[in-house]
N, C-alpha and C. Protein backbone atom coordinates (compact mmCIF):
# COMPACT_ATOMS: atom_id res chain seq x y z
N UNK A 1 231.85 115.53 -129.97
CA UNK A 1 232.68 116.71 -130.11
C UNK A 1 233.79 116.63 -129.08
N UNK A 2 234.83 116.99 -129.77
CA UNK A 2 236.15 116.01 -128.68
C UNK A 2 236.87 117.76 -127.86
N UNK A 3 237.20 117.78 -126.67
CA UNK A 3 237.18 118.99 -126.24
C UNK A 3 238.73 119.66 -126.74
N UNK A 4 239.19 120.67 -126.79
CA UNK A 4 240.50 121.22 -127.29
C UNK A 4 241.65 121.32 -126.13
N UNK A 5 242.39 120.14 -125.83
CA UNK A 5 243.78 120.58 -124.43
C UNK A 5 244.02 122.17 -124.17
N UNK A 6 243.97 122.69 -125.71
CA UNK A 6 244.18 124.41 -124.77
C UNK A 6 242.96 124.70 -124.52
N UNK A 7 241.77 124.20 -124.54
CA UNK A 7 240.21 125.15 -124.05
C UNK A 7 240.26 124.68 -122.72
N UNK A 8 240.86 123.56 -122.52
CA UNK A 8 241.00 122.86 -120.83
C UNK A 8 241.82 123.50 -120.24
N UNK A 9 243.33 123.76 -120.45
CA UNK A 9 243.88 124.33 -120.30
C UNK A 9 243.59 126.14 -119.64
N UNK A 10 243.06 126.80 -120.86
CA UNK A 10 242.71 128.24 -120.65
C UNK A 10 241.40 127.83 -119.58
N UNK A 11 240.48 127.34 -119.16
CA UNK A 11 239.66 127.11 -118.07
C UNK A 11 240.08 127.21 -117.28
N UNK A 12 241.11 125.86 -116.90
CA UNK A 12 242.09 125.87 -115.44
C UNK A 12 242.58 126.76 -115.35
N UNK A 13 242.88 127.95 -115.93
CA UNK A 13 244.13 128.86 -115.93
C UNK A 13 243.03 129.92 -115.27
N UNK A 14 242.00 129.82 -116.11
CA UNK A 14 240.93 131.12 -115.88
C UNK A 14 240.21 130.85 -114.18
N UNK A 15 240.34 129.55 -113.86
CA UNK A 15 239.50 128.97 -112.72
C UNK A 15 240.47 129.28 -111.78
N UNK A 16 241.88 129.03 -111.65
CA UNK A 16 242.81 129.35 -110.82
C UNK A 16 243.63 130.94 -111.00
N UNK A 17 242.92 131.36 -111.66
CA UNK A 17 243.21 133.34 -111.36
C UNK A 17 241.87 133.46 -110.49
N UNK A 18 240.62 132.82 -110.47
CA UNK A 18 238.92 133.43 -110.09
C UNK A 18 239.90 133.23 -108.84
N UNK A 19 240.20 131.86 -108.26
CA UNK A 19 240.45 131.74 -106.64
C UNK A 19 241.61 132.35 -106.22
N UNK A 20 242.44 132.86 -106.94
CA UNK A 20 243.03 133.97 -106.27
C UNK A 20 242.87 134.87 -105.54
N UNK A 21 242.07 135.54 -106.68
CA UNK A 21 241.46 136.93 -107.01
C UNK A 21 240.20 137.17 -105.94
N UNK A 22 239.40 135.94 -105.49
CA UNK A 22 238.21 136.12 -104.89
C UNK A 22 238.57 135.61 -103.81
N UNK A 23 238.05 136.91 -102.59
CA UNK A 23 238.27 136.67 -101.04
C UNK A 23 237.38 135.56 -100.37
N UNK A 24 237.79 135.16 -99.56
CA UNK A 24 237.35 134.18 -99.33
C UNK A 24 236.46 134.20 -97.97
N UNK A 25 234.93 133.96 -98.28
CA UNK A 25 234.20 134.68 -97.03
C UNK A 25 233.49 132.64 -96.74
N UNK A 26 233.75 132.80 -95.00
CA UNK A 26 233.42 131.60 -94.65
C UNK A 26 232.52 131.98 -93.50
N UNK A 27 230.73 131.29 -93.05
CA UNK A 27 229.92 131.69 -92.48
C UNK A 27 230.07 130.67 -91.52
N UNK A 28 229.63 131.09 -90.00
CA UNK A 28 229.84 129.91 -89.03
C UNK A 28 228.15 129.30 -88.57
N UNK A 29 227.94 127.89 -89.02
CA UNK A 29 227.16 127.37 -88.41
C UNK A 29 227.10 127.40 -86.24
N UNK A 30 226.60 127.63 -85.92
CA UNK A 30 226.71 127.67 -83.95
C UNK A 30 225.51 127.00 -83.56
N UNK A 31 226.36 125.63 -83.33
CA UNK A 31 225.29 124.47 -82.25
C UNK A 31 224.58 125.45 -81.54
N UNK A 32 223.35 125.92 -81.05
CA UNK A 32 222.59 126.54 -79.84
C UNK A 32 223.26 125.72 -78.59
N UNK A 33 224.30 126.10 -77.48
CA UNK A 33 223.87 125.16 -76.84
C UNK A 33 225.22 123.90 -76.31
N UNK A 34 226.27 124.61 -77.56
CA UNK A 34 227.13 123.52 -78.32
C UNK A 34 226.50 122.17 -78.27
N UNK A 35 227.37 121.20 -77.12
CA UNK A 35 226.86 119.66 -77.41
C UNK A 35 225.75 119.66 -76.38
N UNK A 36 224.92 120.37 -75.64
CA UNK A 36 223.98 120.13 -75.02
C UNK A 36 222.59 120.19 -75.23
N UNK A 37 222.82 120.78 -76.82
CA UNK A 37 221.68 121.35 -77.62
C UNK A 37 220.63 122.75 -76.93
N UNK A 38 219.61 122.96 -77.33
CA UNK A 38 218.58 123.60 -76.97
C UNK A 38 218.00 122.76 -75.70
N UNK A 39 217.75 122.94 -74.98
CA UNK A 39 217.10 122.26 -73.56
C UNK A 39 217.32 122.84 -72.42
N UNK A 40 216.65 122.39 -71.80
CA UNK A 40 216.42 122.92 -70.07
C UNK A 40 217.61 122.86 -69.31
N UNK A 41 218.20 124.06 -68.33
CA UNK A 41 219.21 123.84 -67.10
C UNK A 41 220.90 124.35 -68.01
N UNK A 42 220.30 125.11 -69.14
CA UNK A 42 221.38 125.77 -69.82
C UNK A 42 221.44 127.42 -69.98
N UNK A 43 222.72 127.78 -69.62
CA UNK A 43 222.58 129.73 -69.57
C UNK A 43 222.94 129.28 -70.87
N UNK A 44 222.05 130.34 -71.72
CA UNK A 44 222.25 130.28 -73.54
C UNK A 44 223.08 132.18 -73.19
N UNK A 45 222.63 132.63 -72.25
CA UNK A 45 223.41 133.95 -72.26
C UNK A 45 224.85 133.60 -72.18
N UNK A 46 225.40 132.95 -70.94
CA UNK A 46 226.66 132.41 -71.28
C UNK A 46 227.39 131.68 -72.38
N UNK A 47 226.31 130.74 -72.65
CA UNK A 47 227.18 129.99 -74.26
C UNK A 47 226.87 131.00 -75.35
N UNK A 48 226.62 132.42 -75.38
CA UNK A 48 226.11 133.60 -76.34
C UNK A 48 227.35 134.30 -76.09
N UNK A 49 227.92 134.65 -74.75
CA UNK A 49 228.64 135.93 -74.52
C UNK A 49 229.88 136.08 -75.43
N UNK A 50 230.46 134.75 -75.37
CA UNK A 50 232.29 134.86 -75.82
C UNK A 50 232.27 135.02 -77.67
N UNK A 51 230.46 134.85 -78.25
CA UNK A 51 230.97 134.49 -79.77
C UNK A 51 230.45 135.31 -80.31
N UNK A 52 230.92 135.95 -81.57
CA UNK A 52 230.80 136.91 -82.76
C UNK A 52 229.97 136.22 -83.50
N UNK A 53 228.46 137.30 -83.52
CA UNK A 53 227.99 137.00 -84.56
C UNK A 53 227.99 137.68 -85.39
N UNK A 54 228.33 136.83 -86.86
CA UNK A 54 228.46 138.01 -88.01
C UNK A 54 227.22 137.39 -89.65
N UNK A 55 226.85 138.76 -89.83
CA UNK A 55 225.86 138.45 -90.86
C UNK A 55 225.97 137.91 -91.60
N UNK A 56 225.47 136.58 -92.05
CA UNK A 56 225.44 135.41 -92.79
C UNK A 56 225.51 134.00 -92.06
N UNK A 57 225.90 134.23 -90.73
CA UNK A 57 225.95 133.05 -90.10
C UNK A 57 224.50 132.22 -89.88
N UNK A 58 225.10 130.90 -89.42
CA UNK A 58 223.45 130.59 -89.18
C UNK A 58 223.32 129.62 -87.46
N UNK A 59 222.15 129.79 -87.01
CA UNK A 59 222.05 128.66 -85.74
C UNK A 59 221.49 128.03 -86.08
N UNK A 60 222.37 126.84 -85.22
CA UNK A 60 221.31 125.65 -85.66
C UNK A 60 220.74 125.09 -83.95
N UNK A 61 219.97 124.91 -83.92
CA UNK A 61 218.68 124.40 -82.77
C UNK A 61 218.69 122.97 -82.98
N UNK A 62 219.01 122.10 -81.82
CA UNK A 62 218.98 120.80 -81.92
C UNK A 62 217.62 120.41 -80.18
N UNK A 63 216.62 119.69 -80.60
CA UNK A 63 216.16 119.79 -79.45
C UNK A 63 215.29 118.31 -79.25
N UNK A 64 214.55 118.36 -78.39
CA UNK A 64 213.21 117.39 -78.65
C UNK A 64 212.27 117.84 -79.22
N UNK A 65 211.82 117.55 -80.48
CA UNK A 65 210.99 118.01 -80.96
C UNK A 65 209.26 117.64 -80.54
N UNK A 66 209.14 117.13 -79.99
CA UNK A 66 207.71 116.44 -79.23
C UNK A 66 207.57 117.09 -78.01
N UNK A 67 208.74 118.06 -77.15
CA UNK A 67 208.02 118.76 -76.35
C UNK A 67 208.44 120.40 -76.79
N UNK A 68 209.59 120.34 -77.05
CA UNK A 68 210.28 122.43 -77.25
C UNK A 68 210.34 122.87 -78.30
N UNK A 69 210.22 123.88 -78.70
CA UNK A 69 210.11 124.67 -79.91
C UNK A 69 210.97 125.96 -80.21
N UNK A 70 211.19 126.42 -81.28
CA UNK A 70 212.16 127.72 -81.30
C UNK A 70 211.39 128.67 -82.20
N UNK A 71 211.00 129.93 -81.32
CA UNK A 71 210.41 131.09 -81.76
C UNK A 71 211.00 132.25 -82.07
N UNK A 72 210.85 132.75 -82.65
CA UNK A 72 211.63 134.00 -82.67
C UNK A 72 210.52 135.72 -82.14
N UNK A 73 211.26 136.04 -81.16
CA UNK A 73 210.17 136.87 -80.17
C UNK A 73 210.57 138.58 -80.90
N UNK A 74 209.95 139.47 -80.14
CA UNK A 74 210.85 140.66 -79.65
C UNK A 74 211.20 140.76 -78.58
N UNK A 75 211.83 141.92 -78.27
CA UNK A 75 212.83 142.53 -77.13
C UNK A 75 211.65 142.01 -75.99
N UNK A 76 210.73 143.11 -75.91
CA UNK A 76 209.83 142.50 -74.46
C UNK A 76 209.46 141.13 -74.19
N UNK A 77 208.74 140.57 -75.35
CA UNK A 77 208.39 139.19 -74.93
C UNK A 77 209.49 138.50 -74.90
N UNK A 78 210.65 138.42 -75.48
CA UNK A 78 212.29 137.76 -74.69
C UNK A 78 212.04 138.15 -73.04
N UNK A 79 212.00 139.22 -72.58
CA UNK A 79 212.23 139.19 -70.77
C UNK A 79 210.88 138.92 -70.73
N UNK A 80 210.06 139.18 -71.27
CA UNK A 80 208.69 138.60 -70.23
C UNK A 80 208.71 136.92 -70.38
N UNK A 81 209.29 136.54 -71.44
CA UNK A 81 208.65 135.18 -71.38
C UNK A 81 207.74 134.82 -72.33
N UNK A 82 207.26 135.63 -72.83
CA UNK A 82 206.00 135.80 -73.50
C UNK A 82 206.39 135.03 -75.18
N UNK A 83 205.48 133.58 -75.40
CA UNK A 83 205.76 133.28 -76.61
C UNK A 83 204.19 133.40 -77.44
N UNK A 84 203.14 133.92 -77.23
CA UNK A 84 202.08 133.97 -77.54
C UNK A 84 201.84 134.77 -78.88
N UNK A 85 202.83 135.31 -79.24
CA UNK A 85 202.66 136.28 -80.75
C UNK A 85 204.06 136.62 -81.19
N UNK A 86 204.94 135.05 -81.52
CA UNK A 86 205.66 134.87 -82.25
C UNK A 86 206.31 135.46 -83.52
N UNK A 87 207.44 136.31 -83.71
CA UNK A 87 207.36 136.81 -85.43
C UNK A 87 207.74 136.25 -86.30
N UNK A 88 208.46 134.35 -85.37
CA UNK A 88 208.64 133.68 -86.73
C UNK A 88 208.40 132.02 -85.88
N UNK A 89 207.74 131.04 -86.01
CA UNK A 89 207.72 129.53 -85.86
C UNK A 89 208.88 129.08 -86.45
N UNK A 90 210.14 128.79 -85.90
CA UNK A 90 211.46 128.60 -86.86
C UNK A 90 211.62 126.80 -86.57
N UNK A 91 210.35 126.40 -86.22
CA UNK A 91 210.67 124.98 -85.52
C UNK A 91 209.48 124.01 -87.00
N UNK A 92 210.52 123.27 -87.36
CA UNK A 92 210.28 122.60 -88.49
C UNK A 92 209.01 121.04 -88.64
N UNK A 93 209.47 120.90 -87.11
CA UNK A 93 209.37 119.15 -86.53
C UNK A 93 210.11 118.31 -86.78
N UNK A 94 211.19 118.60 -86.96
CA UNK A 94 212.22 117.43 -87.14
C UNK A 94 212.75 117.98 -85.72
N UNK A 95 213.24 118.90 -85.18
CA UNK A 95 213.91 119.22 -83.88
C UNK A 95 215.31 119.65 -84.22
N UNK A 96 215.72 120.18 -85.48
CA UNK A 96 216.88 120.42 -85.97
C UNK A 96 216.45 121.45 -86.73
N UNK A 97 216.41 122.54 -86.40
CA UNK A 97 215.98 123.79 -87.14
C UNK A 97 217.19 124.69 -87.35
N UNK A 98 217.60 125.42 -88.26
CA UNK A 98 218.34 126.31 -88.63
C UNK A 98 218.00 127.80 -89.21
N UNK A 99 218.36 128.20 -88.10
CA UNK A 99 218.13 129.76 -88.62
C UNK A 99 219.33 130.78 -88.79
N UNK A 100 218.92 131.08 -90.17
CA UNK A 100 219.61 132.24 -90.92
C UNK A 100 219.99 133.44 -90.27
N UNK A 101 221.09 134.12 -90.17
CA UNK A 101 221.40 135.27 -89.38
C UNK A 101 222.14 136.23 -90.66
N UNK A 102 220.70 137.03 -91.24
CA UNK A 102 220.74 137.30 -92.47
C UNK A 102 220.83 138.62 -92.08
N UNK A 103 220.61 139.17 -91.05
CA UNK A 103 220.17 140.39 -90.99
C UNK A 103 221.17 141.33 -89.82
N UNK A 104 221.73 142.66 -89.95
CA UNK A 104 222.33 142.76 -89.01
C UNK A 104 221.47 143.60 -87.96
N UNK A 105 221.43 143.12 -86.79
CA UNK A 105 219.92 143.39 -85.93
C UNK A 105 219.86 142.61 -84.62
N UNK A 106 219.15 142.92 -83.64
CA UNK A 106 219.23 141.81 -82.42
C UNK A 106 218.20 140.54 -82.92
N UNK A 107 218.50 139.28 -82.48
CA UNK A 107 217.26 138.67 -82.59
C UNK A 107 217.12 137.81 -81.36
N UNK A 108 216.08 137.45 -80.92
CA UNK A 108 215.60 137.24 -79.79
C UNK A 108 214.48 135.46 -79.95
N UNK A 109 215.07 134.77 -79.17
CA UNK A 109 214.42 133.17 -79.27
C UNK A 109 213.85 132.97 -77.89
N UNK A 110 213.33 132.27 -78.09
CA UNK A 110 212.24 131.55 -77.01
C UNK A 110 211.98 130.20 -76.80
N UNK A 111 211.80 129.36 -75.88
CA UNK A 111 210.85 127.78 -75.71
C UNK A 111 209.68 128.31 -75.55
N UNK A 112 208.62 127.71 -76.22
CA UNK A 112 207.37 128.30 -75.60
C UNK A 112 206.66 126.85 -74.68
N UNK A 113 205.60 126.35 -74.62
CA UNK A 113 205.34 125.69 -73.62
C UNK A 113 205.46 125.84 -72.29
N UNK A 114 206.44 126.82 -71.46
CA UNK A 114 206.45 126.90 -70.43
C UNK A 114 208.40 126.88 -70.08
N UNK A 115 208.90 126.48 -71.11
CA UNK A 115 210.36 126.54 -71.46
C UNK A 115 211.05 127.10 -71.23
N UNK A 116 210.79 128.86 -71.31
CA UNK A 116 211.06 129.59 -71.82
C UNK A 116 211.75 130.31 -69.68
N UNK A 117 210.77 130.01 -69.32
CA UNK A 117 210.94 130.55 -67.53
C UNK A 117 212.39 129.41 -67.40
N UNK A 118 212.39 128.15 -67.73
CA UNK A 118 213.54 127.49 -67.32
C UNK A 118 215.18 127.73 -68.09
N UNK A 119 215.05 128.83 -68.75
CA UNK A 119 216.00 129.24 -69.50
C UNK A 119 216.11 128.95 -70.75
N UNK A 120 215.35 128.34 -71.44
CA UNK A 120 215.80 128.06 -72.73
C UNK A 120 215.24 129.58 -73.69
N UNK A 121 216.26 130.65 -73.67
CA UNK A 121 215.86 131.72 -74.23
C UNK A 121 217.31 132.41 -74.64
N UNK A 122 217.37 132.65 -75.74
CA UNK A 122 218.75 133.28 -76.47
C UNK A 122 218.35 134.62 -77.34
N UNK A 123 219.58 135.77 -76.84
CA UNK A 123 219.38 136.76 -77.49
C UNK A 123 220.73 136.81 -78.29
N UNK A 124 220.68 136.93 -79.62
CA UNK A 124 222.04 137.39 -80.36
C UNK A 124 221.82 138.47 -81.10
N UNK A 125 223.54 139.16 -80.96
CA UNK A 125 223.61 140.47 -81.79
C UNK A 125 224.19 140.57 -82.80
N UNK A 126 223.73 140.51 -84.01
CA UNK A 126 224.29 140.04 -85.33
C UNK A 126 224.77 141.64 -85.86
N UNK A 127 226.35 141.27 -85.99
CA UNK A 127 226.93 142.33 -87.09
C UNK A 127 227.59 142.14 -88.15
N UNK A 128 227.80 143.10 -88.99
CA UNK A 128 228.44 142.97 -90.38
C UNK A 128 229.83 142.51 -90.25
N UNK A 129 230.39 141.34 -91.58
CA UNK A 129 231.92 141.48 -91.03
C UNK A 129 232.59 142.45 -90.64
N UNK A 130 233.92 142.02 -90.32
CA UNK A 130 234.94 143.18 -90.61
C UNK A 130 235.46 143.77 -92.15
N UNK A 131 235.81 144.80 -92.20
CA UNK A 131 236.55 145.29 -93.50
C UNK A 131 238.01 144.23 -94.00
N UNK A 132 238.01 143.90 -95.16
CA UNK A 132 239.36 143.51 -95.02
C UNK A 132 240.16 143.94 -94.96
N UNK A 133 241.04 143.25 -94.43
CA UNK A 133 242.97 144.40 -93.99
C UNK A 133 243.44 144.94 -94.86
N UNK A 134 244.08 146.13 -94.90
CA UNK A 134 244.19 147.16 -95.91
C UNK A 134 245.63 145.98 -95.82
N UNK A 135 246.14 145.99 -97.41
CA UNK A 135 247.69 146.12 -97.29
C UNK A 135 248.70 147.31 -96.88
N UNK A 136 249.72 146.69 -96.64
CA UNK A 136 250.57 147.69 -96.21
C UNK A 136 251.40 147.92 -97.53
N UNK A 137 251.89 149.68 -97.27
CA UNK A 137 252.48 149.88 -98.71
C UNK A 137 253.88 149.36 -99.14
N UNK A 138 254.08 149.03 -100.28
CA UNK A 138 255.50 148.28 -100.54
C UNK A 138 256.40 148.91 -100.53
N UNK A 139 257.47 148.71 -99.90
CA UNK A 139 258.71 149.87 -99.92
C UNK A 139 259.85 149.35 -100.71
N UNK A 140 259.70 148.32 -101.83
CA UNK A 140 260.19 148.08 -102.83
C UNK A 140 260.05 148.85 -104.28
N UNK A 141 260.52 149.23 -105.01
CA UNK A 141 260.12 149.50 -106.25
C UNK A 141 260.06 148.61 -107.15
N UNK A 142 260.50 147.31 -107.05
CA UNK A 142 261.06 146.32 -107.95
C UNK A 142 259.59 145.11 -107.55
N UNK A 143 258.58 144.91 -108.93
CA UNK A 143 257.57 144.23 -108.44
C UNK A 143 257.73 142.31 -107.50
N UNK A 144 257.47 142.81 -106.50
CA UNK A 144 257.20 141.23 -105.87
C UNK A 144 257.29 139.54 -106.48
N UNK A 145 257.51 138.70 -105.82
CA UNK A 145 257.39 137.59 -106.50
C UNK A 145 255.75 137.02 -106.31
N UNK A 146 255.17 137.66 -106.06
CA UNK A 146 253.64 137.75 -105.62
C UNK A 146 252.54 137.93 -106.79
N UNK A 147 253.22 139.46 -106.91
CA UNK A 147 252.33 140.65 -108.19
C UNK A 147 252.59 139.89 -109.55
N UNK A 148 254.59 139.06 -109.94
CA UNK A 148 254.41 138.51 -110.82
C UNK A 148 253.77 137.27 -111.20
N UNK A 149 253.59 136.66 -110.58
CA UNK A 149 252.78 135.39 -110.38
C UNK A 149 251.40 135.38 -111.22
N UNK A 150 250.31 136.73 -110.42
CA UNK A 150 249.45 137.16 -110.25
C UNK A 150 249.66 137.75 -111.91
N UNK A 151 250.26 138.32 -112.44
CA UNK A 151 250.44 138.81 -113.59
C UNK A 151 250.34 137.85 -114.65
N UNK A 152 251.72 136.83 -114.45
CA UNK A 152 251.71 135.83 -115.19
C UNK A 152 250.19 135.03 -115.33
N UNK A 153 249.56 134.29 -114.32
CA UNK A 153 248.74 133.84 -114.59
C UNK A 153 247.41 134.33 -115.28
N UNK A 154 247.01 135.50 -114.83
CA UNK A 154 246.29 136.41 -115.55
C UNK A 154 246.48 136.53 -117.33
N UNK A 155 248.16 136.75 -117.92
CA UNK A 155 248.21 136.35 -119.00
C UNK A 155 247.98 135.41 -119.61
N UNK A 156 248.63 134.35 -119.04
CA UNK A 156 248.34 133.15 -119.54
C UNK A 156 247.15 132.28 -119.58
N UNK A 157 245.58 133.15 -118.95
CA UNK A 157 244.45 132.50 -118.83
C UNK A 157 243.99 133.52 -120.20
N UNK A 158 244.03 134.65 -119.73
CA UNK A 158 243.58 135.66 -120.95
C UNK A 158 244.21 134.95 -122.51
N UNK A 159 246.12 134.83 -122.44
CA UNK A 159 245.81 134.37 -124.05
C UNK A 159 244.89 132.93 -124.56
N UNK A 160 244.62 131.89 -123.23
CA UNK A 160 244.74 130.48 -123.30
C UNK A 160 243.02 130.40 -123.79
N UNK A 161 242.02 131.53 -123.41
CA UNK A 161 240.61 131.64 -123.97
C UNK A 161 240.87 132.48 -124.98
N UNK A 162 241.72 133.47 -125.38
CA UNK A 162 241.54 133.98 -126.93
C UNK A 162 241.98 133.71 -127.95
N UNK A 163 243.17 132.66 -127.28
CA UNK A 163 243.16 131.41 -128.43
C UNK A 163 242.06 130.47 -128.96
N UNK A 164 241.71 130.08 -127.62
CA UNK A 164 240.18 129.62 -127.76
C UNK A 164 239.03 129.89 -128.71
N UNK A 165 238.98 131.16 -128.07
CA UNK A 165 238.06 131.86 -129.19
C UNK A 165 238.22 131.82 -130.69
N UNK A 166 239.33 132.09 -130.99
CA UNK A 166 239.73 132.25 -132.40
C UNK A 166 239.96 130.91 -132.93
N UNK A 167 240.09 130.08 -132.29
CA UNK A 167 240.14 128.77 -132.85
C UNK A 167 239.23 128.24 -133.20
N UNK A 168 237.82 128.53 -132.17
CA UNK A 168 236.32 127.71 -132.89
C UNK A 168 235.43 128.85 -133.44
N UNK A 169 235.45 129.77 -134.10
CA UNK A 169 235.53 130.92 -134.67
C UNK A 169 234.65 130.00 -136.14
């Protein structure tokens, strides 16, 4: 079955109005650690302070996996130290674990083994993006070379599938 130049056509047309039209949301992977990974003789509060976390992002934990581990605690057992009743084992055994920052909420990590007193302990505060930027209002009356664009292509995907349609009908 040999495909129709305008069904290809009205696709591309329809595929390049979607990426217009759809905002474009990008999530940040964050080395724990940057290039020093998860390990001992690192403030994770300092490599925490300067960065935005926003919901959907994810960490990734790079470590030795044969001695440190990444837990996910609460509030108290973060300052006590305490890794003995864990609310999540986020450590895989490969030593490259990634965790989801799905939720907007504090979350709180740990080394357990004894790790955890030498600093390897991170608290992040995960929030929702921002809103997107309102536009500002046009003080033209005469439509944009923007809006027509946006118009045009919109037509020309809409007739290029209802030609479509009516053709294999």
């Amino acid at each position: 079955m040999a495909v129709a130049p305008k069904m290809v056509v009205g696709v591309a047309l329809g595929l390049a109005w979607a990426m217009v039209m759809i905002p474009e949301v990008a999530a940040t992977r964050w080395q724990v650690g940057a290039n020093r990974g998860w390990t001992t003789n690192v403030s994770y509060t300092i490599w925490a302070q300067d960065k935005l976390f926003i919901n959907g992002d994810w960490l990734f934990f790079v470590y030795d996996r044969n001695q440190m581990n990444v837990l996910e605690v609460n509030k108290t057992d973060y300052e006590s130290c305490n890794s003995d009743y864990p609310l999540h084992n986020w450590s895989t055994g490969a030593g490259r674990d990634v965790v989801p920052l799905n939720v907007t909420r504090n979350y709180y990590f740990v080394s357990g083994k004894g790790f955890c007193y030498g600093g390897m302990k991170l608290a992040v505060h995960v929030i929702n993006p921002p809103p997107p930027p309102v536009a500002s209002p046009v003080k033209s009356s005469s439509p944009s070379l923007y809006q027509c664009n946006i118009v045009l292509t919109s037509l020309f995907a809409v007739g290029a599938l209802w030609d479509t349609l009516i053709r294999f009908r």
